[in-house]
Protein backbone atom coordinates (compact mmCIF):
# COMPACT_ATOMS: atom_id res chain seq x y z
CA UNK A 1 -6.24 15.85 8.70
CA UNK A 2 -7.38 12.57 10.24
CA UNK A 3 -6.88 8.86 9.92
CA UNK A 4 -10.07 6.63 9.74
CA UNK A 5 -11.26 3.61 8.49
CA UNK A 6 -11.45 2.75 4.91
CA UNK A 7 -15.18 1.79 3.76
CA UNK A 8 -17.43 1.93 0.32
CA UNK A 9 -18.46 5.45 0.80
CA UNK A 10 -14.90 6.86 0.03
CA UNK A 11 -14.20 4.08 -2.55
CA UNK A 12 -15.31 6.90 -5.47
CA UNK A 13 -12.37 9.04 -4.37
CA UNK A 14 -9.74 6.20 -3.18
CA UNK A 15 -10.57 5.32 -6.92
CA UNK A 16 -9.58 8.22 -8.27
CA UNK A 17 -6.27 8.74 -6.21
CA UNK A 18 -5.21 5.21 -7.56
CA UNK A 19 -6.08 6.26 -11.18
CA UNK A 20 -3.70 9.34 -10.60
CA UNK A 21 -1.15 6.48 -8.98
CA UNK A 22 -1.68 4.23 -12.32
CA UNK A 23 -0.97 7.14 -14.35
CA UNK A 24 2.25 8.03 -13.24
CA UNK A 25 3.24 4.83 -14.88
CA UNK A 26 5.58 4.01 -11.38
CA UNK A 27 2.88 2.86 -8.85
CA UNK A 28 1.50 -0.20 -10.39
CA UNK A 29 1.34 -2.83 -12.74
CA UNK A 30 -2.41 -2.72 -12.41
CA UNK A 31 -3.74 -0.46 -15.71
CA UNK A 32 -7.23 -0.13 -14.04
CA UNK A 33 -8.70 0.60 -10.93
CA UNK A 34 -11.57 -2.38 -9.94
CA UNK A 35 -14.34 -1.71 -9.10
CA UNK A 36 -15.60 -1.49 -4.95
CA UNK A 37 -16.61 -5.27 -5.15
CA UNK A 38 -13.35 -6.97 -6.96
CA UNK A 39 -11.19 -4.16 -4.78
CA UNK A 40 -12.67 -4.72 -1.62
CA UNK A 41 -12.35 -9.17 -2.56
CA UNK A 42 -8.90 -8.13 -2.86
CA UNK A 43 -8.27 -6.77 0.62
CA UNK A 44 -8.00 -7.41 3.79
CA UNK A 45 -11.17 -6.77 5.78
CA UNK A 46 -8.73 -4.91 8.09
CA UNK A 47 -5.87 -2.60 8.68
CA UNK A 48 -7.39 0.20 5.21
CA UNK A 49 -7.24 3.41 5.99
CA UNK A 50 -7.74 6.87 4.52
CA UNK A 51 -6.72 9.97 5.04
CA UNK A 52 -9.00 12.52 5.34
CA UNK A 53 -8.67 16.78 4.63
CA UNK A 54 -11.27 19.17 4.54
CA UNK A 55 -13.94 16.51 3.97
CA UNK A 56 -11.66 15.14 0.75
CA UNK A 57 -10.11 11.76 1.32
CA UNK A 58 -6.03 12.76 0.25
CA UNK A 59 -4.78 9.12 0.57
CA UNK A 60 -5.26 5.46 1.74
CA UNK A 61 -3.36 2.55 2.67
CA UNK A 62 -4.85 -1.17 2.64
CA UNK A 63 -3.42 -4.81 2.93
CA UNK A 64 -3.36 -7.89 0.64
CA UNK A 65 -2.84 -11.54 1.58
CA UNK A 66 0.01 -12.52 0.97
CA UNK A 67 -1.26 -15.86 0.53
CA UNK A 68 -3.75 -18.36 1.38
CA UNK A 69 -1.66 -21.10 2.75
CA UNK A 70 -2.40 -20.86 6.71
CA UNK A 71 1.42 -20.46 7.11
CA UNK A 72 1.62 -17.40 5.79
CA UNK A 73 -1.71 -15.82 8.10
CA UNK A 74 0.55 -13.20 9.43
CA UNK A 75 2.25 -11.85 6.10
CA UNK A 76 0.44 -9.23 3.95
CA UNK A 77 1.16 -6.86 1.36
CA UNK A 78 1.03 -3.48 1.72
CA UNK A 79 -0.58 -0.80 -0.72
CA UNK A 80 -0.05 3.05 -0.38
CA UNK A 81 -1.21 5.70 -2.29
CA UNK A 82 -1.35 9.81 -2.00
CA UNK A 83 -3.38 12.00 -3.89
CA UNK A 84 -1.09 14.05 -6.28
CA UNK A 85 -2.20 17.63 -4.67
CA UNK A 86 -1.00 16.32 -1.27
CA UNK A 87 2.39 14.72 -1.72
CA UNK A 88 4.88 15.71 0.53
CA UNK A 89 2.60 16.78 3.48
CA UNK A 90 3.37 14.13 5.74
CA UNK A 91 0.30 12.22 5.08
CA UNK A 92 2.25 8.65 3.66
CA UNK A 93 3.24 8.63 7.28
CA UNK A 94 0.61 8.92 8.85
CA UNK A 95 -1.23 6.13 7.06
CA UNK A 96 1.58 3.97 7.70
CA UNK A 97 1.52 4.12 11.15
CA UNK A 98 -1.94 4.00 11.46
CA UNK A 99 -1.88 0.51 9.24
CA UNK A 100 1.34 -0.59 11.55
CA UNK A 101 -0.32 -0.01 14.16
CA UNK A 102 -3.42 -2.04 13.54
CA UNK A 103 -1.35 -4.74 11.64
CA UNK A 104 0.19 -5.51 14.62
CA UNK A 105 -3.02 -5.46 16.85
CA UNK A 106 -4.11 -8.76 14.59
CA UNK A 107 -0.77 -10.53 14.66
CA UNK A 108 0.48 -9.62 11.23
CA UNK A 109 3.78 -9.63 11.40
CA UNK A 110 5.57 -9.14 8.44
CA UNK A 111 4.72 -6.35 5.79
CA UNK A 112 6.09 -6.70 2.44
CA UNK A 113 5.94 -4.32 -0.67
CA UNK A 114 6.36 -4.34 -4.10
CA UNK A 115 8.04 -0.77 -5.54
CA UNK A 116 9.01 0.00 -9.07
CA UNK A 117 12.60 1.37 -8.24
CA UNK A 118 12.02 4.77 -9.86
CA UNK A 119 9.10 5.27 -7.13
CA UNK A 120 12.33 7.03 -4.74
CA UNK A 121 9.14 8.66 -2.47
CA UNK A 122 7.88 5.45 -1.72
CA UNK A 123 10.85 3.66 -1.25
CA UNK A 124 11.69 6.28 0.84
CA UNK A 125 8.54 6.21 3.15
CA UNK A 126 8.88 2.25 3.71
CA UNK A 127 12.77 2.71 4.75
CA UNK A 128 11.38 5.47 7.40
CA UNK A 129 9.25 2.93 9.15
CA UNK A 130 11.80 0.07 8.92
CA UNK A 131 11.19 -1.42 5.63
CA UNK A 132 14.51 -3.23 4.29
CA UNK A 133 15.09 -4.07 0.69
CA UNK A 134 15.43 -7.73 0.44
CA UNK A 135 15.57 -7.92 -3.27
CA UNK A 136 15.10 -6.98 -7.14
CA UNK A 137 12.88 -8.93 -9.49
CA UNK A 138 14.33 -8.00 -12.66
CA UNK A 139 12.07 -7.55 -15.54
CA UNK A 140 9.15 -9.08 -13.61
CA UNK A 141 6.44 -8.27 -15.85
CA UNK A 142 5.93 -5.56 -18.40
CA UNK A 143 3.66 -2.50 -18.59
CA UNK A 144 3.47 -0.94 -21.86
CA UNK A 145 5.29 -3.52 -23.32
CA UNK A 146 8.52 -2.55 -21.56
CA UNK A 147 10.59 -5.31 -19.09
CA UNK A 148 10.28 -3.35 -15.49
CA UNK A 149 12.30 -4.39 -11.70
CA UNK A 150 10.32 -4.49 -8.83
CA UNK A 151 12.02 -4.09 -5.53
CA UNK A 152 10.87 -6.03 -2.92
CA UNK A 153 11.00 -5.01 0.78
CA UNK A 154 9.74 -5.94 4.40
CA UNK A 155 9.03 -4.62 7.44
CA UNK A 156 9.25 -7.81 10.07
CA UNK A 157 7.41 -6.64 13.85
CA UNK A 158 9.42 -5.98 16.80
CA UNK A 159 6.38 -6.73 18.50
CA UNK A 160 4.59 -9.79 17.51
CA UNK A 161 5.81 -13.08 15.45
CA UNK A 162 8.65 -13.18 17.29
């Protein structure tokens, strides 16, 4: 398996793993996957990864602003998603530090994620790399007309922002 950069050409299949991630009903609020041009508008330009298996991307990670006020140019938003075939395989963590790793390279430093609490894997990857929860928006939004919490968490750099 190996870590590279996130571009259009895997798009078809970073689709499809966020489909599976919409369907579980626990990933997102989002009901459908964009398109390449409103996704890629969405994201960073870098620090997106996939993950890559037998010629079959298995996962990607990307970044969203956090905001556009120049104050908050080093805080992003973090996105993570595994195909459903290759859960468990150590993959999430690989991503992560990959995206980490680069985040830091261009001064970003302060992560934060959104998690439905009933996502325990992913809430359990962000804690491994240092994630802390910093809060609970209760009944934030609804998806299929039911109230849902969001916990929020961040990872703040050891290494730059300081």
């Amino acid at each position: 398996m190996e870590v590279i950069s996130l571009t259009s050409v895997h798009y078809q299949e970073v689709k499809t793993i966020f489909e599976d991630g919409i369907a579980t009903k626990n990933a997102t609020f989002t009901t459908e996957a964009p398109e390449w041009d409103d996704w890629d508008a969405q994201h960073l330009q870098i620090c997106r990864f996939v993950a890559i298996d037998k010629n079959k991307v298995v996962g990607w990670i990307a970044l969203m602003p956090f905001s556009n006020v120049p104050a908050y140019r080093g805080v992003a938003e973090i996105s993570v998603y595994i195909a459903k075939k290759a859960r468990n395989k150590g993959i999430g963590k690989k991503l992560m530090e990959a995206v980490i790793s680069e985040a830091e390279s261009n001064f970003i430093w302060m992560l934060h994620a959104k998690i439905f609490p009933e996502n325990i894997a992913s809430i359990a990857l962000h804690k491994h790399f240092g994630f802390r929860v910093v809060g609970v928006f209760e009944q934030i939004g609804q998806l299929d007309n039911q109230w849902r919490n969001v916990v929020l968490m961040e990872r703040r750099s050891q290494k730059v922002g300081l």
